[in-house]
Protein backbone atom coordinates (compact mmCIF):
# COMPACT_ATOMS: atom_id res chain seq x y z
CA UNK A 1 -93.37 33.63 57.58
CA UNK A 2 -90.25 35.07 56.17
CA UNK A 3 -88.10 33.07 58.15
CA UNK A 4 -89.93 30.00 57.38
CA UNK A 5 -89.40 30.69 53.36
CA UNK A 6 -86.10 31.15 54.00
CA UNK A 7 -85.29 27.58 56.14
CA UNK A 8 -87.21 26.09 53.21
CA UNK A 9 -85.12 27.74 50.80
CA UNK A 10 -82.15 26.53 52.35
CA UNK A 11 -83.55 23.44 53.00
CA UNK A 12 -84.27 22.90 49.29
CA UNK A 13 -80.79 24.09 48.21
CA UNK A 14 -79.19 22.05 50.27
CA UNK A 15 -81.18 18.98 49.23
CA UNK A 16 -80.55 19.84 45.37
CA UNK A 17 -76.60 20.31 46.01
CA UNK A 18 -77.11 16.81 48.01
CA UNK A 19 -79.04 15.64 45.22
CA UNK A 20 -76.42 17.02 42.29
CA UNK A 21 -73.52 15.32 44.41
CA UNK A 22 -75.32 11.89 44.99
CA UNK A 23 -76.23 11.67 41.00
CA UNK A 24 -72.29 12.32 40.17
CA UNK A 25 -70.91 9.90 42.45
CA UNK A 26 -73.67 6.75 40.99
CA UNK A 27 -72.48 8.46 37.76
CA UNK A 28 -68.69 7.75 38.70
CA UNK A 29 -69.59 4.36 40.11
CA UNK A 30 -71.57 3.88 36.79
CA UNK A 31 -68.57 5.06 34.86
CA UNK A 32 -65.97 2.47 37.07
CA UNK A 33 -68.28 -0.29 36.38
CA UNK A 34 -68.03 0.37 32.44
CA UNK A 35 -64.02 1.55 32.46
CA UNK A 36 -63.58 -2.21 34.27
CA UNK A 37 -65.61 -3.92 31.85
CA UNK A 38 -63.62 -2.47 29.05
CA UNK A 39 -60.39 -2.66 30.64
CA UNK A 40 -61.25 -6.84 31.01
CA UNK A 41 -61.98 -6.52 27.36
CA UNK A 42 -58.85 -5.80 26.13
CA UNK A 43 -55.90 -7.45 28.01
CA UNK A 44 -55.44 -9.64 25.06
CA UNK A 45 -55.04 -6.40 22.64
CA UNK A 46 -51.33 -5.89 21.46
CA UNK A 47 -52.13 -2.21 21.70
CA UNK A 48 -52.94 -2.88 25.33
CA UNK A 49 -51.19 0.08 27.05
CA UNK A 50 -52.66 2.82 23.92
CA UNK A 51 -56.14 1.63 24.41
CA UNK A 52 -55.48 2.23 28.32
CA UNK A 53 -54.33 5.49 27.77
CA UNK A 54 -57.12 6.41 25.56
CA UNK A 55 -59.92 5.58 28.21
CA UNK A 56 -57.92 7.64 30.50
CA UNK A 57 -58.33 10.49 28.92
CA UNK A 58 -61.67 9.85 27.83
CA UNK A 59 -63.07 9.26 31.44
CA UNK A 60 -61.29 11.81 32.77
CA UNK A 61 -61.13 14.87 30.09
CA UNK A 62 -57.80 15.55 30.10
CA UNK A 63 -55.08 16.39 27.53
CA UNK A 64 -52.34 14.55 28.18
CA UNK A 65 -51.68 10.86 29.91
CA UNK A 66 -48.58 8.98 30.12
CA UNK A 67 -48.32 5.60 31.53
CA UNK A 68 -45.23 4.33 33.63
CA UNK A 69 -44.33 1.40 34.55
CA UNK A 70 -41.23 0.24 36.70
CA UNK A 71 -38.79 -2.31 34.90
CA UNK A 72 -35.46 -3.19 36.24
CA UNK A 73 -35.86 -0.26 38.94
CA UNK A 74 -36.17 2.15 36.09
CA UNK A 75 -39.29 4.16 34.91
CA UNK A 76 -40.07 2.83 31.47
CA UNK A 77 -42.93 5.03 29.29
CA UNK A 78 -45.21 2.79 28.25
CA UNK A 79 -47.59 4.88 26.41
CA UNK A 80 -48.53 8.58 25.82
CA UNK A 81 -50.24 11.15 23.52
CA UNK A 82 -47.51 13.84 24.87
CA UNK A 83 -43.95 12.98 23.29
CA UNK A 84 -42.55 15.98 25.10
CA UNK A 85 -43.90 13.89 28.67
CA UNK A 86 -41.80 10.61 27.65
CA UNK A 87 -38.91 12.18 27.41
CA UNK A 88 -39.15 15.48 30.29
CA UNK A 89 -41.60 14.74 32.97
CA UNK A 90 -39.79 12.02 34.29
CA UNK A 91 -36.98 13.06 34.86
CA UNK A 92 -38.49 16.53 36.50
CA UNK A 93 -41.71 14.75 38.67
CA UNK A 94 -41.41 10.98 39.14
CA UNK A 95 -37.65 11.18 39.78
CA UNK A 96 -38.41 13.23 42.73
CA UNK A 97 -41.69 11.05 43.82
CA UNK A 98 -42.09 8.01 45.72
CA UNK A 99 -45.40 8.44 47.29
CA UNK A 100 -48.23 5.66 47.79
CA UNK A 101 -51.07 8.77 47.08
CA UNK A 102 -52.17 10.99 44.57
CA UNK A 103 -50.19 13.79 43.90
CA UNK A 104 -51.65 17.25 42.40
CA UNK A 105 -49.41 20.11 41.19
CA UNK A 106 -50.94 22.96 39.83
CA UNK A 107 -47.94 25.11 38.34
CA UNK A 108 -45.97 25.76 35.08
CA UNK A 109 -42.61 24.23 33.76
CA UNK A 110 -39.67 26.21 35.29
CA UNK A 111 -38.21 26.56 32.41
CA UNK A 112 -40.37 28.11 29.83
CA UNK A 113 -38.44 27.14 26.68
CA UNK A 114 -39.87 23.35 28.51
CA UNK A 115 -43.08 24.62 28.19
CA UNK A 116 -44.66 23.31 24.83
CA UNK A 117 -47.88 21.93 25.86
CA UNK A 118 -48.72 24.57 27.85
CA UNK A 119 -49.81 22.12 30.87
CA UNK A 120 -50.41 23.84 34.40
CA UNK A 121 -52.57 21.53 36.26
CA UNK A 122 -50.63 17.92 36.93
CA UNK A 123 -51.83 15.03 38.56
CA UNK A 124 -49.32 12.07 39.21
CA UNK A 125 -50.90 8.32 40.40
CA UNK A 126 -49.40 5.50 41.78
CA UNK A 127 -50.44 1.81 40.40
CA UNK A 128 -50.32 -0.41 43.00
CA UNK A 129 -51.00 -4.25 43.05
CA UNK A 130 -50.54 -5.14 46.84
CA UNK A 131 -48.26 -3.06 48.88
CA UNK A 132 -46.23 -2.72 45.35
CA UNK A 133 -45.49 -0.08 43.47
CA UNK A 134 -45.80 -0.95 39.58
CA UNK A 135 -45.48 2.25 37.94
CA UNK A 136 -47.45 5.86 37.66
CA UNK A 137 -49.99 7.60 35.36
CA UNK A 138 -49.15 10.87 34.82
CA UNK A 139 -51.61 13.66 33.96
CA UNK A 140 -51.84 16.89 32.28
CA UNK A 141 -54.34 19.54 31.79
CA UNK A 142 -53.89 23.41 29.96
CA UNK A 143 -56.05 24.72 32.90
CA UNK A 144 -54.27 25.70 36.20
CA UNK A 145 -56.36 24.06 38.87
CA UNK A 146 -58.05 21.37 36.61
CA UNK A 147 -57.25 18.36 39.17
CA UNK A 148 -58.47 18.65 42.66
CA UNK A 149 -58.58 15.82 45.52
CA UNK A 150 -62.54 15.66 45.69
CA UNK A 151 -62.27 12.91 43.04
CA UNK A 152 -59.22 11.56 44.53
CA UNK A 153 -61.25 8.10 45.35
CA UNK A 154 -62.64 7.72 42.24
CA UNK A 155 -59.06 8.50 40.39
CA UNK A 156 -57.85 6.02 43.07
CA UNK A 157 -60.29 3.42 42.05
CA UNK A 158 -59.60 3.77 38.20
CA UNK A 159 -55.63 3.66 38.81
CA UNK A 160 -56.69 0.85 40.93
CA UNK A 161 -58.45 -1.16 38.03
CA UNK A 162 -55.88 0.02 35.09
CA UNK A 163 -53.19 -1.94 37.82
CA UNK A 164 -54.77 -4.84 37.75
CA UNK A 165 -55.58 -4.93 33.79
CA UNK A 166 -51.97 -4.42 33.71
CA UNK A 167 -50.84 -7.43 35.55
CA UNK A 168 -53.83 -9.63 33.67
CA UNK A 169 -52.41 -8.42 30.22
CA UNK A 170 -48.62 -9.63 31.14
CA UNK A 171 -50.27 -12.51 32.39
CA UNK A 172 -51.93 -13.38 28.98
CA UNK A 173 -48.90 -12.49 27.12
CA UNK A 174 -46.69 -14.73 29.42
CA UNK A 175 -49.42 -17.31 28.71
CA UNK A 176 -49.71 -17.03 24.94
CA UNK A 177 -45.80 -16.91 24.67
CA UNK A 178 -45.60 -20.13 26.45
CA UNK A 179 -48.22 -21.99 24.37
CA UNK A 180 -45.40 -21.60 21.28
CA UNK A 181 -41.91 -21.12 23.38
CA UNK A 182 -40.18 -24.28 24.04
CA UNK A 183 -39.52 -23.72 27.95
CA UNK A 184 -36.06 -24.86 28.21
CA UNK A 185 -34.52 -23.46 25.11
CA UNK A 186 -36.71 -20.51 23.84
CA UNK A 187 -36.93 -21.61 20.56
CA UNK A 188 -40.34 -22.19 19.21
CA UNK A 189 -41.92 -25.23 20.35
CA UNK A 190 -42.95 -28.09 17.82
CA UNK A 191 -46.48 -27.52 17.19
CA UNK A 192 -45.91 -23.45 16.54
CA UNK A 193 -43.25 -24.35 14.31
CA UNK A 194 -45.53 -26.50 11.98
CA UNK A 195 -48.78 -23.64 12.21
CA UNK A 196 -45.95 -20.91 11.12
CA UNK A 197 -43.89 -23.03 8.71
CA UNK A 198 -47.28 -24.16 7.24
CA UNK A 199 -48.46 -20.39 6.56
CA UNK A 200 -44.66 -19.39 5.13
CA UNK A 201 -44.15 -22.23 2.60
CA UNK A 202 -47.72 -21.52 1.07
CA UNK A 203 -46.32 -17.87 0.79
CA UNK A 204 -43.12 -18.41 -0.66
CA UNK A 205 -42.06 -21.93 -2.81
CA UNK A 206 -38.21 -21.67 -2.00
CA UNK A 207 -37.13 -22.34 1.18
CA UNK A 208 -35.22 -24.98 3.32
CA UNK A 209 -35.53 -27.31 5.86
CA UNK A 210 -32.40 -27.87 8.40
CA UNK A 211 -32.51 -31.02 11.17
CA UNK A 212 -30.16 -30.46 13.56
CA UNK A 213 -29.33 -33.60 16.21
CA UNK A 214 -26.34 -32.91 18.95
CA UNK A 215 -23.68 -36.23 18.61
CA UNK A 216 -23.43 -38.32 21.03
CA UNK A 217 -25.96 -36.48 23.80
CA UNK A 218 -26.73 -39.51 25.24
CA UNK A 219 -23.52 -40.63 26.31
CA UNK A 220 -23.47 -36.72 27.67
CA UNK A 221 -26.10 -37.53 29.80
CA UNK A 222 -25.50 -40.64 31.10
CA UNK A 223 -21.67 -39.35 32.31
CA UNK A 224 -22.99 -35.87 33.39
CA UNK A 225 -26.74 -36.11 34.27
CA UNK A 226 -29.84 -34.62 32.46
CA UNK A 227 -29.44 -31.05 33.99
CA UNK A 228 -25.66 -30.28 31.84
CA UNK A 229 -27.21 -32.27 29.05
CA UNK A 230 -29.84 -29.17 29.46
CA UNK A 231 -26.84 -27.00 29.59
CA UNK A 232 -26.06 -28.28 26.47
CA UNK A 233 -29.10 -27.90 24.80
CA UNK A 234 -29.46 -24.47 26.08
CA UNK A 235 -25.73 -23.21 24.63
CA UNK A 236 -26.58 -25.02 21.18
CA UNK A 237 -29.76 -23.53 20.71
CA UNK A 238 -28.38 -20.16 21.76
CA UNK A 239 -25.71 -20.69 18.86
CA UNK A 240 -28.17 -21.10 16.52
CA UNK A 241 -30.57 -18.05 17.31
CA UNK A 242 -27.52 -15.79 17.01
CA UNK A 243 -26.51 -17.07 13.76
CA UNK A 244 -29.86 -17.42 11.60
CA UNK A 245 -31.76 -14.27 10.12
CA UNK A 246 -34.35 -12.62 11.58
CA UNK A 247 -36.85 -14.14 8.87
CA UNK A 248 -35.69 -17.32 9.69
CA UNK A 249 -37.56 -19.93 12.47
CA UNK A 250 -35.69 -21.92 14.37
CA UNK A 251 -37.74 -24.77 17.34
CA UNK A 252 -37.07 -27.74 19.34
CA UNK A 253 -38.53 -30.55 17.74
CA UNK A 254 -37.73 -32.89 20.41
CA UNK A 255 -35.39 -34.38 22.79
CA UNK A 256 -31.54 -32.90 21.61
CA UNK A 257 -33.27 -32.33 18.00
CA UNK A 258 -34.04 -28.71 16.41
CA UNK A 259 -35.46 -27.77 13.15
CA UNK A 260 -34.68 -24.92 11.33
CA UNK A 261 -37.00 -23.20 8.36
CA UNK A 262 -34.89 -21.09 6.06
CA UNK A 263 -36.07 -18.82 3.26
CA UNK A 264 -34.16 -18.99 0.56
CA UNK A 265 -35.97 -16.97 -2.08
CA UNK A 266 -32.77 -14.08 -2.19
CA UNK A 267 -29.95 -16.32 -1.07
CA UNK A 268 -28.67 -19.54 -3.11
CA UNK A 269 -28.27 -22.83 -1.84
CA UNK A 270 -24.65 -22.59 -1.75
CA UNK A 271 -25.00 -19.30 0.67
CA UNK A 272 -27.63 -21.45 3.24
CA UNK A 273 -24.75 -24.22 3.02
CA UNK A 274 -21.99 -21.69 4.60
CA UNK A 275 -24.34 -20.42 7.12
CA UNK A 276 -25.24 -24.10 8.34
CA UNK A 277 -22.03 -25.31 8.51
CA UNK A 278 -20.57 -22.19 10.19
CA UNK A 279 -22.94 -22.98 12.93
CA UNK A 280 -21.40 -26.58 12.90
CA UNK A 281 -17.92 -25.27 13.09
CA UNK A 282 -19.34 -22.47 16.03
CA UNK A 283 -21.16 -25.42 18.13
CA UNK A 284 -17.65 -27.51 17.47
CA UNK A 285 -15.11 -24.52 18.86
CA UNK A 286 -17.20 -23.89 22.01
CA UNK A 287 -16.35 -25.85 24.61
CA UNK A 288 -18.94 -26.13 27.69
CA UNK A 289 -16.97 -25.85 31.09
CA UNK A 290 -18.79 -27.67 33.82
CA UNK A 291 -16.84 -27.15 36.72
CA UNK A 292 -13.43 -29.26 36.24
CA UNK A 293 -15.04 -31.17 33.63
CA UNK A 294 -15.08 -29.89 29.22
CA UNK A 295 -17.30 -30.97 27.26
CA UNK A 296 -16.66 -30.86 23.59
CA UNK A 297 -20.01 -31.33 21.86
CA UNK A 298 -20.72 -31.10 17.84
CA UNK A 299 -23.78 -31.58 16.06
CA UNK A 300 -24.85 -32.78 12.61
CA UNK A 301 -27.19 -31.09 10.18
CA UNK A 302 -29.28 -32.65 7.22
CA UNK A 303 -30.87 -30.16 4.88
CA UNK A 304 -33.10 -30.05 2.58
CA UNK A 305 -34.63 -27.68 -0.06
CA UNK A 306 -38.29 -27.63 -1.29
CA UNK A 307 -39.33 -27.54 -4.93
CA UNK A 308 -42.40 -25.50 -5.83
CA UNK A 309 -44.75 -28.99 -5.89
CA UNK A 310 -42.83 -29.81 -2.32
CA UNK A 311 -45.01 -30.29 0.39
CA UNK A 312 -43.84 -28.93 4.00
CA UNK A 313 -44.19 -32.81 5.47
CA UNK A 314 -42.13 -34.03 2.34
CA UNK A 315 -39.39 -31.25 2.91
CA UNK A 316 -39.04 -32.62 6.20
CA UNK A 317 -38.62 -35.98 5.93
CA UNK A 318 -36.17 -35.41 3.29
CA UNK A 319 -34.23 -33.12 6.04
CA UNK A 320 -34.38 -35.73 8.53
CA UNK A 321 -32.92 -38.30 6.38
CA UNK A 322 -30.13 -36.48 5.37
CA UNK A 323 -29.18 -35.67 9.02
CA UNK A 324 -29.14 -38.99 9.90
CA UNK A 325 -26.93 -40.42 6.91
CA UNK A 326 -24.42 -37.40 8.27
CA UNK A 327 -24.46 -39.20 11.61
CA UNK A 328 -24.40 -42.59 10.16
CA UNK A 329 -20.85 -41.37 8.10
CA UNK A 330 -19.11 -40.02 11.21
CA UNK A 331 -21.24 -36.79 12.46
CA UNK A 332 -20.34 -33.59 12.70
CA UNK A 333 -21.13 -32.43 9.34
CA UNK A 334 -22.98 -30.95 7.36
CA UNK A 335 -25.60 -33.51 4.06
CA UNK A 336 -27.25 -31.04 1.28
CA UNK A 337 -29.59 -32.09 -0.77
């Protein structure tokens, strides 16, 4: 009888630890299912890699997580909540780690003047996408022992996910960068430049319209083909970016033709005159060398400042007829009105 209480004693426990276990992993599964939803619910965030981070330590009730990712063969911290880990950890753990597997240390920082946050358990995980290596989360926990590999799968699985998110976020940023990037050049592209121009000339009333048109690009194409005639493009535009302000917008508005919007509510017109025409003079001195062949290219510029009635469309129009009575009266140069 004894011995029959007992078997069904140990019987029973053994059901309720199988029980206990079964309920935490549908709880995990459970617990993927929502960390993937949410994950798929923010790639378009700008604080992408924080909100990341945050369900990180959330799902996993830890103290510290640092995201890495690797750019240009180089570690790069994305995000953390642990300063201290940007700076240290990776230079002490992930410079020494190249494994495909979680990794668990459970120790303190050799040196102890290192040791601010008091972390002893560590837990490093590779994100992969393929057979690729994209980066690591690294984890910290105050208790020695916190981590252990019975939840390696599940941890697996997450890092898995947060991978993926990763590569679905740069591919919405690549996307939403090319839907106002002009391709070729980089500069905004024509329809982004009216949506942005539109919302800074109803906040400020004194600003400036520049058309820019490179002289004679035709005759460059026809004697050199389309791709230097992109070369050319691609140097011009480049001229410009590095000679505007940051406050300034600069976009291809088609063909060889770029428009510039300059604010002009701290500088006088006479000050937006020497800027534009010593990008005239800069596009003028720099010769393109393709192969035997130089090309001496120049541009003219037509510009044109609003008054507070001014509409954007107006300001433009003026700007575009300006530019082309400066190539009508021997180009290169520089019409104000």
């Amino acid at each position: 009888m004894n011995n029959t209480i007992k078997a069904y004693d140990y019987i029973n426990e053994e059901f309720k630890l199988y029980k206990d276990e079964m309920e935490k992993k549908v709880k995990i599964l459970e617990n993927i299912v929502e960390v993937e939803f949410y994950l798929n619910s923010i790639v378009s965030k700008s604080d992408f890699f924080k909100e990341v981070n945050n369900i990180i330590i959330s799902a996993l009730k830890i103290d510290y997580s640092t995201i890495y990712l690797i750019e240009n063969d180089k570690y790069v911290a994305k995000v953390s909540n642990n300063k201290f880990s940007m700076k240290v950890l990776e230079e002490k753990y992930i410079y020494l780690y190249d494994g495909i597997d979680v990794s668990i240390f459970n120790m303190e920082y050799e040196n102890s003047k290192d040791n601010i946050t008091n972390s002893k358990s560590i837990m490093l995980i590779p994100l992969i996408l393929g057979d690729r290596i994209i980066g690591y989360i690294f984890l910290e926990h105050s208790e020695k022992g916190y981590f252990s590999y019975k939840y390696q799968e599940y941890i697996k699985k997450m890092a898995n996910l947060i991978a993926v998110a990763i590569k679905n976020a740069e591919l919405y940023r690549k996307l939403k960068l090319a839907a106002k990037i002009d391709y070729l050049t980089g500069l905004y592209n024509r329809n982004y430049f009216y949506n942005r121009v539109a919302k800074s000339s109803r906040d400020r009333k004194y600003y400036a319209i520049v058309m820019i048109d490179i002289d004679n690009f035709k005759s460059i194409n026809d004697e050199y083909g389309h791709p230097v005639g992109d070369i050319v493009i691609k140097n011009i535009s480049q001229i410009i970016m590095d000679n505007i302000r940051e406050r300034d917008i600069a976009a291809r508005y088609g063909g060889e033709e770029i428009i510039l919007y300059i604010d002009n509510e701290q500088v006088n017109e006479e000050e937006i005159y020497n800027m534009i025409d010593d990008i005239r003079r800069k596009i003028a001195n720099n010769s393109i060398i393709i192969e035997e062949d130089i090309i001496e290219v120049t541009a003219s510029f037509g510009v044109s400042f609003s008054k507070s009635e001014d509409h954007i469309d107006d300001v433009i129009k003026e700007a575009d007829r300006l530019l082309y009575k400066a190539k009508s009266i021997g180009k290169n140069r520089v019409i104000i009105h």
